[in-house]
PDB file of N, CA and C in Angstrom:
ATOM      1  N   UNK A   1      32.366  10.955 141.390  1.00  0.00           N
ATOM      2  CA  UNK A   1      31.689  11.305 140.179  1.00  0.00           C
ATOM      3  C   UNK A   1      30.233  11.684 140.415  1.00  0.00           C
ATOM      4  N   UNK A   2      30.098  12.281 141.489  1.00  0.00           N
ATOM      5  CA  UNK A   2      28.550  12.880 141.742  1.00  0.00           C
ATOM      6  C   UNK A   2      28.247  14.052 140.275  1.00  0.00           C
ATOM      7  N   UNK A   3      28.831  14.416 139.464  1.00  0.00           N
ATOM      8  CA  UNK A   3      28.546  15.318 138.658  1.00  0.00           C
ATOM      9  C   UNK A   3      27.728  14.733 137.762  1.00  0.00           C
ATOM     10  N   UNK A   4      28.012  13.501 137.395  1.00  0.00           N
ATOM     11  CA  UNK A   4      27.897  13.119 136.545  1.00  0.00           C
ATOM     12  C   UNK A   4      26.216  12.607 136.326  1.00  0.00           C
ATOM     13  N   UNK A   5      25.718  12.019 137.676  1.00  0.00           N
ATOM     14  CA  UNK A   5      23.925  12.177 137.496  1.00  0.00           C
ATOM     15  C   UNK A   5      23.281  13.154 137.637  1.00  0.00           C
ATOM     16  N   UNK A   6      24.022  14.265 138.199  1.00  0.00           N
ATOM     17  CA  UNK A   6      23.097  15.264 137.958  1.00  0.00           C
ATOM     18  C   UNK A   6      23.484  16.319 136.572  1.00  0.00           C
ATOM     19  N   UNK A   7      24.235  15.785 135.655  1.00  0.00           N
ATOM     20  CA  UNK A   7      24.367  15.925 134.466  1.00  0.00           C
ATOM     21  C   UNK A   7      23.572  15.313 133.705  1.00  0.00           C
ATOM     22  N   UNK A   8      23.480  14.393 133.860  1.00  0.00           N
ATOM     23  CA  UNK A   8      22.440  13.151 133.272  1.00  0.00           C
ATOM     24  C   UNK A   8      21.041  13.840 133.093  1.00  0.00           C
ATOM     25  N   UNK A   9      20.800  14.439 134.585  1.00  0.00           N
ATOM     26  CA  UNK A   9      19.473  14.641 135.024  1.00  0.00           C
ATOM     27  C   UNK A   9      18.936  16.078 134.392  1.00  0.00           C
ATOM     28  N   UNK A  10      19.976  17.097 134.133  1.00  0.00           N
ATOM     29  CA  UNK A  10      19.865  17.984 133.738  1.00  0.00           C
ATOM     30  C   UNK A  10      19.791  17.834 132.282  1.00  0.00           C
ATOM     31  N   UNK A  11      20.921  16.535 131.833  1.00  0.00           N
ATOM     32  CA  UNK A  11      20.499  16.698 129.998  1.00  0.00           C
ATOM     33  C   UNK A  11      18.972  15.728 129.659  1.00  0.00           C
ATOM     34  N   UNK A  12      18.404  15.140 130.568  1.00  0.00           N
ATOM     35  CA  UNK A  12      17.187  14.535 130.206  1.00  0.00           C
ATOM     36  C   UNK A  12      16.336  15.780 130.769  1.00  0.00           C
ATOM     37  N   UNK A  13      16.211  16.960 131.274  1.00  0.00           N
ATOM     38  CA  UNK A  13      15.638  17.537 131.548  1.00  0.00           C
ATOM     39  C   UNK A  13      15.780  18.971 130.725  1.00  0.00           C
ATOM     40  N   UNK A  14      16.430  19.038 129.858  1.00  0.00           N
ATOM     41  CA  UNK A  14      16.856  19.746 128.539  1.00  0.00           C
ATOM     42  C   UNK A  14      15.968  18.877 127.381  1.00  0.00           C
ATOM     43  N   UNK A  15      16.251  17.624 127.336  1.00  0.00           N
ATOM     44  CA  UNK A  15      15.728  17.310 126.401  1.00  0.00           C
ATOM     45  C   UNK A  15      13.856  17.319 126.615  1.00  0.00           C
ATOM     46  N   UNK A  16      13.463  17.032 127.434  1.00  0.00           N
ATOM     47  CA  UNK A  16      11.915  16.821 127.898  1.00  0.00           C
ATOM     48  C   UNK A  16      11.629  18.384 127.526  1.00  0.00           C
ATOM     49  N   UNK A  17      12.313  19.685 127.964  1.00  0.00           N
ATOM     50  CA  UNK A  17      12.043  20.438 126.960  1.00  0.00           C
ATOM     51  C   UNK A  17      12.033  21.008 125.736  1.00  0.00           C
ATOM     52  N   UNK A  18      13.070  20.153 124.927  1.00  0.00           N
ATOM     53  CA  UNK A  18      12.989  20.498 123.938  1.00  0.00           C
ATOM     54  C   UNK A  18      11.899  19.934 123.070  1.00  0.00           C
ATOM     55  N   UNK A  19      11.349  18.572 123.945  1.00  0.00           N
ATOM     56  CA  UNK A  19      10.455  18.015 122.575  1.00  0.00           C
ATOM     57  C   UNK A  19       9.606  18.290 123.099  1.00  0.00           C
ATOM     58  N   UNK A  20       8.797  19.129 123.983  1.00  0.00           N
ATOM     59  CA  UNK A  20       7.556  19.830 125.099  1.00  0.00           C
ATOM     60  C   UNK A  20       7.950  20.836 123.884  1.00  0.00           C
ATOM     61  N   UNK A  21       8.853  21.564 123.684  1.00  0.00           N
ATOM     62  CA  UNK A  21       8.878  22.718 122.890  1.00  0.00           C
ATOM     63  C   UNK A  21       8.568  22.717 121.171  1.00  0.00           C
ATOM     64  N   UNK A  22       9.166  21.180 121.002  1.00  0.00           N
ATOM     65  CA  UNK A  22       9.045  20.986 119.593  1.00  0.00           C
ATOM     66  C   UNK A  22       7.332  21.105 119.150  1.00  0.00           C
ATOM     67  N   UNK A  23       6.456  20.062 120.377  1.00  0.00           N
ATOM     68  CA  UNK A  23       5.612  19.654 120.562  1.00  0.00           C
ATOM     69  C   UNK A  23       4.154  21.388 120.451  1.00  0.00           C
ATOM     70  N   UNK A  24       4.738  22.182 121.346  1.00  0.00           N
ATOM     71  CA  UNK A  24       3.942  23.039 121.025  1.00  0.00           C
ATOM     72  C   UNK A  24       4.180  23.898 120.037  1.00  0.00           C
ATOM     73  N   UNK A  25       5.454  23.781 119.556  1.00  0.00           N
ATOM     74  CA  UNK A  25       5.341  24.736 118.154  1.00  0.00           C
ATOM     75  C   UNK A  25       4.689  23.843 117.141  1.00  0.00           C
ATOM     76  N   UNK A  26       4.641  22.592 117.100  1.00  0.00           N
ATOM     77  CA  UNK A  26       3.852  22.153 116.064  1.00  0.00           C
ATOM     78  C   UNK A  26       2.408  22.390 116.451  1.00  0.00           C
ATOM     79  N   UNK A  27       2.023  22.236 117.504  1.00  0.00           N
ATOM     80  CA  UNK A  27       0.658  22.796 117.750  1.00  0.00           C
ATOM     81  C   UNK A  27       0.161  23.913 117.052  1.00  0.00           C
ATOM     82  N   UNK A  28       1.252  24.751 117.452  1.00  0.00           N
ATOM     83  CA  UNK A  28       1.216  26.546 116.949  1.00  0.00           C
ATOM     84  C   UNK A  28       0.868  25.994 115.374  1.00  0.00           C
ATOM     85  N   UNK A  29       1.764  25.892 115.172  1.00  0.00           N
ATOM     86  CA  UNK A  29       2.101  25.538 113.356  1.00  0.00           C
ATOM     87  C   UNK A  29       0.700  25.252 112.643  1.00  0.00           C
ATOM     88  N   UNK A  30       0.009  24.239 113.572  1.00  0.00           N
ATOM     89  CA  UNK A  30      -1.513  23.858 112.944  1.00  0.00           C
ATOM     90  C   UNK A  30      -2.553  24.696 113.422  1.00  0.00           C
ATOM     91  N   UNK A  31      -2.532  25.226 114.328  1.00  0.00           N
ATOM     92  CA  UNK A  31      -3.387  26.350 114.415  1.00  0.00           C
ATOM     93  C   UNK A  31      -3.347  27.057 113.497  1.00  0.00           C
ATOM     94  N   UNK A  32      -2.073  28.078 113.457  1.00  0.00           N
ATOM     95  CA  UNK A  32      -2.105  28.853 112.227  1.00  0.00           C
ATOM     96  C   UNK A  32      -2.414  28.710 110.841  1.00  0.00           C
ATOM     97  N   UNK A  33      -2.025  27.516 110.756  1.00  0.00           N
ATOM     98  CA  UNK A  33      -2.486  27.100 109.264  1.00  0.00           C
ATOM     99  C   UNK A  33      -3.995  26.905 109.618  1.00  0.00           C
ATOM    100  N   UNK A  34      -4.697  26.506 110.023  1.00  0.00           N
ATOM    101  CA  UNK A  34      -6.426  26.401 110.351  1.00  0.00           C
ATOM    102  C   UNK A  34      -6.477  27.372 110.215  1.00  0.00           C
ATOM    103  N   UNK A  35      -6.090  28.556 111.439  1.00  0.00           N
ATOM    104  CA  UNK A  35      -6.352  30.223 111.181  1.00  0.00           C
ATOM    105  C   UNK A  35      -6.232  30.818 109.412  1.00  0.00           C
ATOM    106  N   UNK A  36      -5.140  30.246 108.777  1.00  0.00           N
ATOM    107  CA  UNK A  36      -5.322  30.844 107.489  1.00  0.00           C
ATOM    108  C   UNK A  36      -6.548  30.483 106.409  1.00  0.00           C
ATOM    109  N   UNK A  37      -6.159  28.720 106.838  1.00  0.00           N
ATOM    110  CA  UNK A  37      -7.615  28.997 106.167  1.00  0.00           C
ATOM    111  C   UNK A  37      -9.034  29.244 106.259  1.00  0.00           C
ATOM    112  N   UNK A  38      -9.264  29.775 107.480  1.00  0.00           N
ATOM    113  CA  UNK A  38     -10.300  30.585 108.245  1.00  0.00           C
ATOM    114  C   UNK A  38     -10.115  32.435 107.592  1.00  0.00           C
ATOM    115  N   UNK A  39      -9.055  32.688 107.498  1.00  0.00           N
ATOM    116  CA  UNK A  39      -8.805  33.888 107.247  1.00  0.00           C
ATOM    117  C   UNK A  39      -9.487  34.026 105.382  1.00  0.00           C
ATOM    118  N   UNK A  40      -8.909  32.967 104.824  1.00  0.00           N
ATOM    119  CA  UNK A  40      -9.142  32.986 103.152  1.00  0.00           C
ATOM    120  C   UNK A  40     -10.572  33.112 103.009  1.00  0.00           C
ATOM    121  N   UNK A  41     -11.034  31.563 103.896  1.00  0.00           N
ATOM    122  CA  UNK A  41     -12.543  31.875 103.540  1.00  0.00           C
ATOM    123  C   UNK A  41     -13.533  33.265 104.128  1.00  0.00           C
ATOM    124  N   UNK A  42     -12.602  33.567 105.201  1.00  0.00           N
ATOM    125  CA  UNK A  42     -13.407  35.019 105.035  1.00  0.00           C
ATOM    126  C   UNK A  42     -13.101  35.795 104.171  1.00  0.00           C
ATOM    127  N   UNK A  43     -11.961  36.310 104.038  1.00  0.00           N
ATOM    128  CA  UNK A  43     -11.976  37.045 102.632  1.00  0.00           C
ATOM    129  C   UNK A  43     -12.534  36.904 101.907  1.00  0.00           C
ATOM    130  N   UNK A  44     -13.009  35.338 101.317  1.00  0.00           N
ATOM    131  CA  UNK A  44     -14.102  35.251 100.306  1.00  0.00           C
ATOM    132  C   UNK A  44     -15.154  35.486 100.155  1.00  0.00           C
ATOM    133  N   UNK A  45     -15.622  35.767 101.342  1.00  0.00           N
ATOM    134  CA  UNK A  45     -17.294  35.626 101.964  1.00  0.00           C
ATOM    135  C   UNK A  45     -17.314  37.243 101.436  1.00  0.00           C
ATOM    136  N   UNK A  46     -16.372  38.187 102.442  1.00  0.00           N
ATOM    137  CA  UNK A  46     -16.168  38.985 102.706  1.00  0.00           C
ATOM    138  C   UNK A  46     -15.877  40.103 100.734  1.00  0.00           C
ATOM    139  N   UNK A  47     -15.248  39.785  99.776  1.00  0.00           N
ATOM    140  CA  UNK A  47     -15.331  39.835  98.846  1.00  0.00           C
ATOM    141  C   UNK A  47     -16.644  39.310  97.841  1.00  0.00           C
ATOM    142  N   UNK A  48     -17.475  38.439  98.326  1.00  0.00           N
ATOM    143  CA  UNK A  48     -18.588  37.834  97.966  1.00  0.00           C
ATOM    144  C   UNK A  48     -19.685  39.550  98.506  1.00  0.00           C
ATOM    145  N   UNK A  49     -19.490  39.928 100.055  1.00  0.00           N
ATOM    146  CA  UNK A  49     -20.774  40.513 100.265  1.00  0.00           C
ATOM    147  C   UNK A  49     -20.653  41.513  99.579  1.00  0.00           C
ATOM    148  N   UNK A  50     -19.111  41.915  99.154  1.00  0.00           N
ATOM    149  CA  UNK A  50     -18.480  43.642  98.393  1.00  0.00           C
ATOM    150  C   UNK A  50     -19.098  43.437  97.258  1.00  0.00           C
ATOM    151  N   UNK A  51     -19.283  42.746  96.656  1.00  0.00           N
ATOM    152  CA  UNK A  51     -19.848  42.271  95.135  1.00  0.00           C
ATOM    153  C   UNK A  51     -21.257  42.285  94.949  1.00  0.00           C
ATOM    154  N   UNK A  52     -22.003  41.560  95.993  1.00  0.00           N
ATOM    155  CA  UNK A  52     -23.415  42.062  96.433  1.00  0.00           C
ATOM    156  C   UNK A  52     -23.897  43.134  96.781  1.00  0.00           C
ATOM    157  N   UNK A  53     -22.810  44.181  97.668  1.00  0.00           N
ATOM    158  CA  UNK A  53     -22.981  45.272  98.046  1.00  0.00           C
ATOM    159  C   UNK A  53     -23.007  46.382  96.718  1.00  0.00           C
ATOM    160  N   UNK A  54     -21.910  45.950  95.733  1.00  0.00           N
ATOM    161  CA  UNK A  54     -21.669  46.932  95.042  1.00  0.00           C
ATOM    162  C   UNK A  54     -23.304  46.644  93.990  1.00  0.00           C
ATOM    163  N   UNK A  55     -23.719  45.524  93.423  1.00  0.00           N
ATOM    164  CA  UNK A  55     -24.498  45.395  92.583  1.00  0.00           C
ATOM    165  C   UNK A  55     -26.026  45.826  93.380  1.00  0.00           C
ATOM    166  N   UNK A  56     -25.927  46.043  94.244  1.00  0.00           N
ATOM    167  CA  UNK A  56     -26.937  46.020  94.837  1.00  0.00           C
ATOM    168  C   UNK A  56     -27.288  47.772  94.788  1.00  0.00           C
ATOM    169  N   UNK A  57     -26.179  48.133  95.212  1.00  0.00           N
ATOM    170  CA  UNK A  57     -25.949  49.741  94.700  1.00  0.00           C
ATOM    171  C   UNK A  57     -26.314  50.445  93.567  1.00  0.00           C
ATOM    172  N   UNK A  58     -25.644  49.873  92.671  1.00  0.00           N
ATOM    173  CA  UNK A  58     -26.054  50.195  91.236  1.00  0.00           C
ATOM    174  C   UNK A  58     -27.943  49.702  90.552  1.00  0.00           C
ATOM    175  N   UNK A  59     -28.031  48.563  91.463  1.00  0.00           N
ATOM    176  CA  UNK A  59     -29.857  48.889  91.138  1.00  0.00           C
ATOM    177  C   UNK A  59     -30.586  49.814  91.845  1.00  0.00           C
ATOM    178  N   UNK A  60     -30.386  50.245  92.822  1.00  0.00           N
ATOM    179  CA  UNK A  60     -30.739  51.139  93.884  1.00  0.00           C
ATOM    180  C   UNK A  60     -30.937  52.585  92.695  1.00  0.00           C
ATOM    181  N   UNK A  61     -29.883  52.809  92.213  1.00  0.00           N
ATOM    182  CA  UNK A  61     -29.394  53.646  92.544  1.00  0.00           C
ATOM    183  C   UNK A  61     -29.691  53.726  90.455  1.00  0.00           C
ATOM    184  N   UNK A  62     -30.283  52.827  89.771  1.00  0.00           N
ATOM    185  CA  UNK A  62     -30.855  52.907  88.580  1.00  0.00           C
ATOM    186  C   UNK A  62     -32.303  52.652  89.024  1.00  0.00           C
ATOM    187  N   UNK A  63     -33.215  52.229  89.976  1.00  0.00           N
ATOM    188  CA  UNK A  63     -33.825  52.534  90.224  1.00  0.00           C
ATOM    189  C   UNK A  63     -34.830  54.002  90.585  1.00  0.00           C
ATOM    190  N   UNK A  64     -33.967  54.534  91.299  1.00  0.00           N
ATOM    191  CA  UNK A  64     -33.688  56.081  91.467  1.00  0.00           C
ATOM    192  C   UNK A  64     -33.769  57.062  90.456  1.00  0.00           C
ATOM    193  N   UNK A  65     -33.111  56.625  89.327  1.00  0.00           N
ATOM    194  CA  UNK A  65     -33.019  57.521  88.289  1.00  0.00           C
ATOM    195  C   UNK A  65     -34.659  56.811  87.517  1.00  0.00           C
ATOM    196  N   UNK A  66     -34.684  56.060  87.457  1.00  0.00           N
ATOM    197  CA  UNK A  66     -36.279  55.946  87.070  1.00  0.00           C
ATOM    198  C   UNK A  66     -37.309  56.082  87.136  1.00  0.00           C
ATOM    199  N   UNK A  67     -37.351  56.317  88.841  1.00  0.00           N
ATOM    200  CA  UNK A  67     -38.500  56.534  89.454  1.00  0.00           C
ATOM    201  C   UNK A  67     -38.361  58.588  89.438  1.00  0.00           C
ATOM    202  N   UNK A  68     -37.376  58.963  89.056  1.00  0.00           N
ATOM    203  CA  UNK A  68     -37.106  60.259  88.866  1.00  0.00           C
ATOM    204  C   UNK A  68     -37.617  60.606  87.450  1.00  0.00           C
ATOM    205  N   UNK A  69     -37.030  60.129  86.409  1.00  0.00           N
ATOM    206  CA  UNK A  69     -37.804  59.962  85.289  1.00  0.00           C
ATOM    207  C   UNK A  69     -39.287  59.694  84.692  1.00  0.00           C
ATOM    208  N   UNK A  70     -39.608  58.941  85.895  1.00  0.00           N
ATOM    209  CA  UNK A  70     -41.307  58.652  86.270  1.00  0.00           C
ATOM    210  C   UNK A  70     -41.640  59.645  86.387  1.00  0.00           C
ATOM    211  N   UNK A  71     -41.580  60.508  87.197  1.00  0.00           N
ATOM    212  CA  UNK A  71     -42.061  61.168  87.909  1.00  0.00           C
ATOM    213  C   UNK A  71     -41.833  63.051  87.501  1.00  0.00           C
ATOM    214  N   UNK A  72     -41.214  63.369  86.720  1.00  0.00           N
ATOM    215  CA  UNK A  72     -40.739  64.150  85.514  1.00  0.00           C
ATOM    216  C   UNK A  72     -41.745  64.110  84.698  1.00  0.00           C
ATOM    217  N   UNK A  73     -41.654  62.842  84.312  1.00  0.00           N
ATOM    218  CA  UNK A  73     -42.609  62.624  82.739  1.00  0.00           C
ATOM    219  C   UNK A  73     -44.318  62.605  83.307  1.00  0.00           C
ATOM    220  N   UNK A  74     -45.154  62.382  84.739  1.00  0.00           N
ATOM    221  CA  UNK A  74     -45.704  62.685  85.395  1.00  0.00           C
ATOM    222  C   UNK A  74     -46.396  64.162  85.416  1.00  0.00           C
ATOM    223  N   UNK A  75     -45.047  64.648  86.052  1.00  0.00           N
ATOM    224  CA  UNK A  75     -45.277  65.893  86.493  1.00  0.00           C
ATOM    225  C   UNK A  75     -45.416  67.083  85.040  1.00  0.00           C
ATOM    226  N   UNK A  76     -44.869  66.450  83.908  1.00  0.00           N
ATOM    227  CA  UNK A  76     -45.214  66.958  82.315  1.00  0.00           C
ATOM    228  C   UNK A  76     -46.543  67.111  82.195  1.00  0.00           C
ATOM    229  N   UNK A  77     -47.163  65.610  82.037  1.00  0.00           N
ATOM    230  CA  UNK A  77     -48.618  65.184  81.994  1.00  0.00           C
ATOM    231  C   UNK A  77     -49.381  66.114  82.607  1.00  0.00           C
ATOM    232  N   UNK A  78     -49.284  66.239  83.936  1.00  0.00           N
ATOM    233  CA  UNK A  78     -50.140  67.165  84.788  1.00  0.00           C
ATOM    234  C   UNK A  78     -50.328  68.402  84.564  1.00  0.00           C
ATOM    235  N   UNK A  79     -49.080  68.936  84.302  1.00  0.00           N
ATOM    236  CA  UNK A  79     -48.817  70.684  84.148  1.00  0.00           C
ATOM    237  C   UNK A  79     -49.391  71.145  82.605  1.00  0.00           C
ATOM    238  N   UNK A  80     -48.939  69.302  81.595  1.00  0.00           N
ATOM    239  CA  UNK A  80     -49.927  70.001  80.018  1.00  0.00           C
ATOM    240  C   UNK A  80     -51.157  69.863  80.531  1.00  0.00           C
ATOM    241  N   UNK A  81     -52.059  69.065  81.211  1.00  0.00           N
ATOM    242  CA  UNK A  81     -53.290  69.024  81.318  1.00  0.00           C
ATOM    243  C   UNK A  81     -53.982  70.417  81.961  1.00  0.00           C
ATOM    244  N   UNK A  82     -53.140  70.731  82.827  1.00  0.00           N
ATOM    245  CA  UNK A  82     -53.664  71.988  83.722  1.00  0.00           C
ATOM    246  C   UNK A  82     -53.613  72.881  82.414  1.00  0.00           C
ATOM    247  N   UNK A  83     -52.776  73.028  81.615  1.00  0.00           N
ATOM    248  CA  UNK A  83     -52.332  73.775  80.880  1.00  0.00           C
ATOM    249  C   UNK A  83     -54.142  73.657  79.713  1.00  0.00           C
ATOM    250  N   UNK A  84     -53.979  72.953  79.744  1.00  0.00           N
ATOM    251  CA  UNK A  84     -54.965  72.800  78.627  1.00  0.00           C
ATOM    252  C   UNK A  84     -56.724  72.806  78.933  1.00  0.00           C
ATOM    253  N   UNK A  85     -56.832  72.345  80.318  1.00  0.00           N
ATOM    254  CA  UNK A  85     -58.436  72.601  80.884  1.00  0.00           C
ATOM    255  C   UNK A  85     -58.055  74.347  81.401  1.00  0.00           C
ATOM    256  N   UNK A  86     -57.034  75.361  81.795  1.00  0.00           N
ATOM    257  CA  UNK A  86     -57.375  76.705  81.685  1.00  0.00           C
ATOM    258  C   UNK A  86     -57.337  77.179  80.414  1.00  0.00           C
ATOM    259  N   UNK A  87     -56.649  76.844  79.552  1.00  0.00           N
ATOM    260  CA  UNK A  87     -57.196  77.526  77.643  1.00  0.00           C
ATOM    261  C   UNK A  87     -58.743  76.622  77.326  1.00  0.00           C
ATOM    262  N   UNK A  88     -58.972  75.995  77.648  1.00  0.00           N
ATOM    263  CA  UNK A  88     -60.572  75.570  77.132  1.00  0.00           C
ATOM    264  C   UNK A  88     -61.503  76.465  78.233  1.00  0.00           C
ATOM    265  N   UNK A  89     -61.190  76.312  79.437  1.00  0.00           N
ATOM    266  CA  UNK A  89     -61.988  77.540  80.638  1.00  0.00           C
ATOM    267  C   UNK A  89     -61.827  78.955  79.904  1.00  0.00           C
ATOM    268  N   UNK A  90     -60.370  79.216  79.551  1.00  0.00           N
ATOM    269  CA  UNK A  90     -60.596  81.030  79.325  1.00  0.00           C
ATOM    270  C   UNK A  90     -61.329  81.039  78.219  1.00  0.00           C
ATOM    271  N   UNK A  91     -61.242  80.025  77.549  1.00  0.00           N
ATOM    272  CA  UNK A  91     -61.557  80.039  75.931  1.00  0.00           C
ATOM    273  C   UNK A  91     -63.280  80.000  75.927  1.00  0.00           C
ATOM    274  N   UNK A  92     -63.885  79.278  76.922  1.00  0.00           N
ATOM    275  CA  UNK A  92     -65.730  79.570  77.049  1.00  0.00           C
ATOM    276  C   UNK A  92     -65.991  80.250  77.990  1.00  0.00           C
ATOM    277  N   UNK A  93     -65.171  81.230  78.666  1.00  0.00           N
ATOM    278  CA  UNK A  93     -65.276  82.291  79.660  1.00  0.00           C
ATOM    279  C   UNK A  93     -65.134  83.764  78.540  1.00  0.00           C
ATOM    280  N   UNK A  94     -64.284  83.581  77.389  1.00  0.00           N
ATOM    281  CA  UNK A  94     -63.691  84.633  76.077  1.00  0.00           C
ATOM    282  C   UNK A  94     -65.165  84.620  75.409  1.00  0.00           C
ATOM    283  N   UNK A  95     -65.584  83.534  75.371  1.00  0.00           N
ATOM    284  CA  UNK A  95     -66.741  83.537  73.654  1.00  0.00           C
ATOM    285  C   UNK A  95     -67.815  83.153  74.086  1.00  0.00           C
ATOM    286  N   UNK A  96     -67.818  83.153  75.495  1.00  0.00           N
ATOM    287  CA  UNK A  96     -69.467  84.073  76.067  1.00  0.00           C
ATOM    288  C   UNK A  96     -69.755  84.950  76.668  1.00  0.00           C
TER     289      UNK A  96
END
């Protein structure tokens, strides 16, 4: 019956891998789950900066239109003034 310990030896050496195997898939198992929730909170962060990014845009970018509007209503001012010191110039250059 020599078969029979090295049957033995082979099913304890089946089993040492199976729970070596059980052993690192549960490893796996908790990694991944850590990894997910590593993954969520970036998404959040990551959805947090899109939200900052986007609002941040829209002042930029109403800013822009104001300082355009400034600068319009500016450039009005200037062009009536010019407008108005050459009719007072032609006007005492006319009636003397």
């Amino acid at each position: 019956m020599p078969m029979i310990p090295a049957f033995q030896a082979s099913l304890t050496d089946t089993e040492d891998i199976v729970t070596e195997t059980q052993e690192i898939g549960e490893k796996t198992l908790l990694q991944l789950d850590a990894q997910r929730g590593q993954f969520a909170q970036t998404r959040d962060k990551a959805r947090q900066v899109q939200d900052f990014t986007l609002e941040t845009r829209s002042k930029i970018t109403e800013m822009s239109q104001r300082r355009a509007r400034k600068r319009g209503m500016l450039w009005t001012i200037i062009v009536t003034q010019l407008v108005i010191i050459f009719g007072l110039c032609y006007r005492s250059v006319v009636d003397t």
